[in-house]
N, C-alpha and C. Protein backbone atom coordinates (compact mmCIF):
# COMPACT_ATOMS: atom_id res chain seq x y z
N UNK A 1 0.84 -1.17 0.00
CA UNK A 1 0.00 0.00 0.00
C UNK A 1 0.89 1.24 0.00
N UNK A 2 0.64 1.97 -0.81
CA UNK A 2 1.32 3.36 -0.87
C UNK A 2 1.17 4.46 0.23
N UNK A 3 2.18 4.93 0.84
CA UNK A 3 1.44 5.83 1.72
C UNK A 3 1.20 7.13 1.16
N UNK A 4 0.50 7.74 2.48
CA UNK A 4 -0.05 9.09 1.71
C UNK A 4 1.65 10.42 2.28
N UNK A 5 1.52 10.81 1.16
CA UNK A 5 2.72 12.05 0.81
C UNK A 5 1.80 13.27 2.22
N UNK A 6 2.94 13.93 3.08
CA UNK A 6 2.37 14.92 3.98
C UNK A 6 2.80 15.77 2.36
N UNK A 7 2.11 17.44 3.22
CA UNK A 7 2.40 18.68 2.85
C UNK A 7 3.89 19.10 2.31
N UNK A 8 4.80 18.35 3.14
CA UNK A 8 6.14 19.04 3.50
C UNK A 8 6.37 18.19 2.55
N UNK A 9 6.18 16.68 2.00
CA UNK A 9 6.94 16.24 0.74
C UNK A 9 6.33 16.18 -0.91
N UNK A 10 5.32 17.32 -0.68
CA UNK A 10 4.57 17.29 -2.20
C UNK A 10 5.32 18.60 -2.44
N UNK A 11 5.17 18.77 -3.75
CA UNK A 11 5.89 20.38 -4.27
C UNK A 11 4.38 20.86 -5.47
N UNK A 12 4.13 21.83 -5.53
CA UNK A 12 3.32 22.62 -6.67
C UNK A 12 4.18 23.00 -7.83
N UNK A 13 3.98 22.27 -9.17
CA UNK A 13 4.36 23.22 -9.87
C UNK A 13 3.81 23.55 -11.30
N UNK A 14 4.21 24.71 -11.88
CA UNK A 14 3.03 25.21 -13.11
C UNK A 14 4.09 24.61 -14.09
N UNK A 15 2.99 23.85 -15.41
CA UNK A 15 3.36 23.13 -16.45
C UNK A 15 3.91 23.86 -17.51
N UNK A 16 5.28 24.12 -17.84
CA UNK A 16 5.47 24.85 -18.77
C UNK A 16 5.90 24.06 -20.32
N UNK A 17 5.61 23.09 -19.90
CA UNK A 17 5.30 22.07 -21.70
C UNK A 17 4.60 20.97 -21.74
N UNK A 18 3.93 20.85 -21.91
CA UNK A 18 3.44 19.42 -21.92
C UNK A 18 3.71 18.24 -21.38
N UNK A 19 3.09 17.76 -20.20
CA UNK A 19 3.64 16.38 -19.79
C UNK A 19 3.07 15.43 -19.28
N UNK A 20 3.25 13.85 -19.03
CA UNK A 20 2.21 13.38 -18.57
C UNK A 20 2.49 13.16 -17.08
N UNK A 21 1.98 13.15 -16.42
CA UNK A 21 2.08 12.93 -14.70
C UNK A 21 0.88 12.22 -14.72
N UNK A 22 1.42 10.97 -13.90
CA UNK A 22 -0.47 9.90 -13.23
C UNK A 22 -0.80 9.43 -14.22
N UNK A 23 -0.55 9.04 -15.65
CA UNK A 23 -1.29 8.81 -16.86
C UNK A 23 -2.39 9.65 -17.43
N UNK A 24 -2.48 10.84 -16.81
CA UNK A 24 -3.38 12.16 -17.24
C UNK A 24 -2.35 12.77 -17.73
N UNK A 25 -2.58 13.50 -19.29
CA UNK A 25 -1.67 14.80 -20.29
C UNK A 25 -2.32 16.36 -19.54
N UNK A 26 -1.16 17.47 -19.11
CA UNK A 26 -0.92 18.17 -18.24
C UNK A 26 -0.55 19.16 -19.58
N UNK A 27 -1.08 20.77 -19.26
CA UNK A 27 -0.82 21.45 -20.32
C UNK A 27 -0.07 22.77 -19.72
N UNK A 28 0.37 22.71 -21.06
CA UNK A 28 1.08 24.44 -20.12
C UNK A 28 -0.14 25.17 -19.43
N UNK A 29 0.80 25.50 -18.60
CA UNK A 29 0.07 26.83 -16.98
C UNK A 29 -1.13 26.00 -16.25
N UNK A 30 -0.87 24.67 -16.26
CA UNK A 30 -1.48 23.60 -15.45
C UNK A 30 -0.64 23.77 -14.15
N UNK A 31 -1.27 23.85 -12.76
CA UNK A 31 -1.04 23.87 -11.71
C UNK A 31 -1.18 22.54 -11.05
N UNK A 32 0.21 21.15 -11.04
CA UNK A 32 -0.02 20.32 -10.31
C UNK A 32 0.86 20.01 -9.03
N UNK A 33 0.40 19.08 -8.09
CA UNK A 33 1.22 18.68 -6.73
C UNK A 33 2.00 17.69 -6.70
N UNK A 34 3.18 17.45 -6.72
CA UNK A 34 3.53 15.97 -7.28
C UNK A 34 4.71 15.38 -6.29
N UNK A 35 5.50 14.85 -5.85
CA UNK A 35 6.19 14.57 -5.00
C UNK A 35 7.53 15.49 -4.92
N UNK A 36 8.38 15.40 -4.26
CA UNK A 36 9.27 16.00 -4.46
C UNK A 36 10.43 15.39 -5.28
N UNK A 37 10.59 14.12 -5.42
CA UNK A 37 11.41 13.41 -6.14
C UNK A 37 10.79 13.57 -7.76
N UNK A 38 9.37 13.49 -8.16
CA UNK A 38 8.90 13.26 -9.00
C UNK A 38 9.15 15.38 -9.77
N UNK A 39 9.27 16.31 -8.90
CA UNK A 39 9.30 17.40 -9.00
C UNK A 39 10.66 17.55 -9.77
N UNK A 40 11.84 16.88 -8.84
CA UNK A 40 12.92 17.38 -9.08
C UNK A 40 12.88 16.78 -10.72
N UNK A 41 12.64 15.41 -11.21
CA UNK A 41 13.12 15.04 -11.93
C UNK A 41 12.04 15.85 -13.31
N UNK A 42 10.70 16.47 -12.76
CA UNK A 42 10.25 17.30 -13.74
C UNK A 42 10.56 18.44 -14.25
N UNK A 43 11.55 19.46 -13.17
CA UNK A 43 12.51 20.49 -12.93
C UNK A 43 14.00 19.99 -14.40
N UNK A 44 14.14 19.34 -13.79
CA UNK A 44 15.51 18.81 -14.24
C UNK A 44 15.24 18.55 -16.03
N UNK A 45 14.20 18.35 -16.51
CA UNK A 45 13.67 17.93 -17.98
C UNK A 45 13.20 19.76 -18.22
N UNK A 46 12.98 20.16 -17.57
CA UNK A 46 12.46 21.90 -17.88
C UNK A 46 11.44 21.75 -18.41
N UNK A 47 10.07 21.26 -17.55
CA UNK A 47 9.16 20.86 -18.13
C UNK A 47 8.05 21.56 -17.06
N UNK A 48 8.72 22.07 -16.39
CA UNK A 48 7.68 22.92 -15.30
C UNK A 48 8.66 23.92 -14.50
N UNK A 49 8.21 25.07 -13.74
CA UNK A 49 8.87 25.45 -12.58
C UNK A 49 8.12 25.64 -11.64
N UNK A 50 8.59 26.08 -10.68
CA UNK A 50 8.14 25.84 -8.85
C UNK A 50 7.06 26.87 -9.07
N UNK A 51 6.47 26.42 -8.70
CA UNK A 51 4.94 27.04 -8.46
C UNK A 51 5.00 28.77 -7.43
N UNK A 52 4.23 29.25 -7.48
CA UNK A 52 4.33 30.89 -6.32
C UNK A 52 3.37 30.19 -5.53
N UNK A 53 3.04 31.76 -4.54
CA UNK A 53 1.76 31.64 -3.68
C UNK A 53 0.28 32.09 -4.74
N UNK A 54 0.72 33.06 -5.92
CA UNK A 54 0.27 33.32 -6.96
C UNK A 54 -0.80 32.01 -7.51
N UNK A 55 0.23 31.06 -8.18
CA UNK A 55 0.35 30.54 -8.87
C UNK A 55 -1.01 29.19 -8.21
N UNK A 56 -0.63 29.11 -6.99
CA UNK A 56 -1.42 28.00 -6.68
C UNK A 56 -2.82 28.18 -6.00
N UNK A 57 -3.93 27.40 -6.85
CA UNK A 57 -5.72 28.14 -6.32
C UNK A 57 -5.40 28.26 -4.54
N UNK A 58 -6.22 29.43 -4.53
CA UNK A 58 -6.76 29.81 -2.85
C UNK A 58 -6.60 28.50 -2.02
N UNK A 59 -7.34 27.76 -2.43
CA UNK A 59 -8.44 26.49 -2.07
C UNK A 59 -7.41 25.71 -1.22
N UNK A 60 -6.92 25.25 -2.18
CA UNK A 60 -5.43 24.32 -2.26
C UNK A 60 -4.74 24.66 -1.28
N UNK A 61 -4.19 25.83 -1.06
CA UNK A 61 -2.78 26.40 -0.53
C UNK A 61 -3.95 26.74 1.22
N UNK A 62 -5.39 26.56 1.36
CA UNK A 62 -6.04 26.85 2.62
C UNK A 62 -6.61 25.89 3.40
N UNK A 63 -6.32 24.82 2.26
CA UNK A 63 -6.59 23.75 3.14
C UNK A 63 -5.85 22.83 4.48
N UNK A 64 -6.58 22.47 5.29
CA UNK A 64 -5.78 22.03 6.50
C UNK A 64 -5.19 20.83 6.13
N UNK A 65 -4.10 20.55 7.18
CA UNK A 65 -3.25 19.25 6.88
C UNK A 65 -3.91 17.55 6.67
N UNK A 66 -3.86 16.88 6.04
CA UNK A 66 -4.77 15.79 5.93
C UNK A 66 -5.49 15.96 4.72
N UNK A 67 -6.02 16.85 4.61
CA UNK A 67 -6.99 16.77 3.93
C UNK A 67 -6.61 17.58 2.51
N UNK A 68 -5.77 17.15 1.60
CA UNK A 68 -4.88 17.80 0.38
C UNK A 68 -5.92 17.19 -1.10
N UNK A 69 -6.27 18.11 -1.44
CA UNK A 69 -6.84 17.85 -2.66
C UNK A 69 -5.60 16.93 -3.98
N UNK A 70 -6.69 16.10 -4.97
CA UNK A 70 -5.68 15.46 -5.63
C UNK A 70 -5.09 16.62 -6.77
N UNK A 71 -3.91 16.37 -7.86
CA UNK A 71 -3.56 17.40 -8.66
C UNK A 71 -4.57 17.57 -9.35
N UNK A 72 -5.47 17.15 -9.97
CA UNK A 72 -6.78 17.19 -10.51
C UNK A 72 -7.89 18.24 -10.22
N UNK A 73 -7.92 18.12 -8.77
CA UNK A 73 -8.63 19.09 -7.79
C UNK A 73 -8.19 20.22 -8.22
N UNK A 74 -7.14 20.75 -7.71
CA UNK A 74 -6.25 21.76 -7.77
C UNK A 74 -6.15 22.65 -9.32
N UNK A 75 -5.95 22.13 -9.98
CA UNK A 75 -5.71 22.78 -11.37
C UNK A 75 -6.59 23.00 -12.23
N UNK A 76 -6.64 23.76 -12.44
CA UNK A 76 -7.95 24.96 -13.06
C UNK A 76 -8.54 24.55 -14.56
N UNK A 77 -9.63 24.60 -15.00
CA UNK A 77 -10.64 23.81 -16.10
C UNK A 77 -10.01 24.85 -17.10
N UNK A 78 -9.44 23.73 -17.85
CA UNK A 78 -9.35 24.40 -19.33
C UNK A 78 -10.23 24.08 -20.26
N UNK A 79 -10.50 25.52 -21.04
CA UNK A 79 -11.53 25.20 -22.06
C UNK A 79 -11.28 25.11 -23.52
N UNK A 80 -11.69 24.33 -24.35
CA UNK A 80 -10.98 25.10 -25.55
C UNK A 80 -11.78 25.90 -26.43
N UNK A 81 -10.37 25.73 -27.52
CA UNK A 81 -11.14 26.77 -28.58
C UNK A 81 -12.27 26.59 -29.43
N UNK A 82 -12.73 27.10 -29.89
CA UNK A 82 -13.27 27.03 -30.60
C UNK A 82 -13.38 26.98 -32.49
């Protein structure tokens, strides 16, 4: 069984190319939470950077400990074009 990641070892960060995380496709200025190992090695490909206080919904960044929305939750409905 996997355990659950606290606060202190997830990192936020905004998608700056395309990528897949979880088997879900992640688009630029996608806001996700992902481990810190899984961060560094998304950092390291230049495929995202560290998220602000900006950057990450209200919601997310106010919620109490335990209770952490999934990256899904968190990252904002894109619509397309038309």
């Amino acid at each position: 069984m996997a355990t659950k990641l606290t606060p202190a070892e997830t990192v936020h960060l905004v998608i700056t190319s395309s990528i897949a995380i979880g088997g879900q496709i992640k688009r630029t200025g996608d806001v996700v939470e992902v481990s810190e190992a899984d961060a560094q090695r998304i950092l390291e490909r230049g495929k995202a950077r560290l998220a602000t206080a900006d950057d990450v919904p209200a919601a997310a960044a106010a919620e109490p400990e335990g209770e952490a929305k999934t990256e899904t939750d968190a990252a904002p409905k894109r619509q397309r074009r038309k």
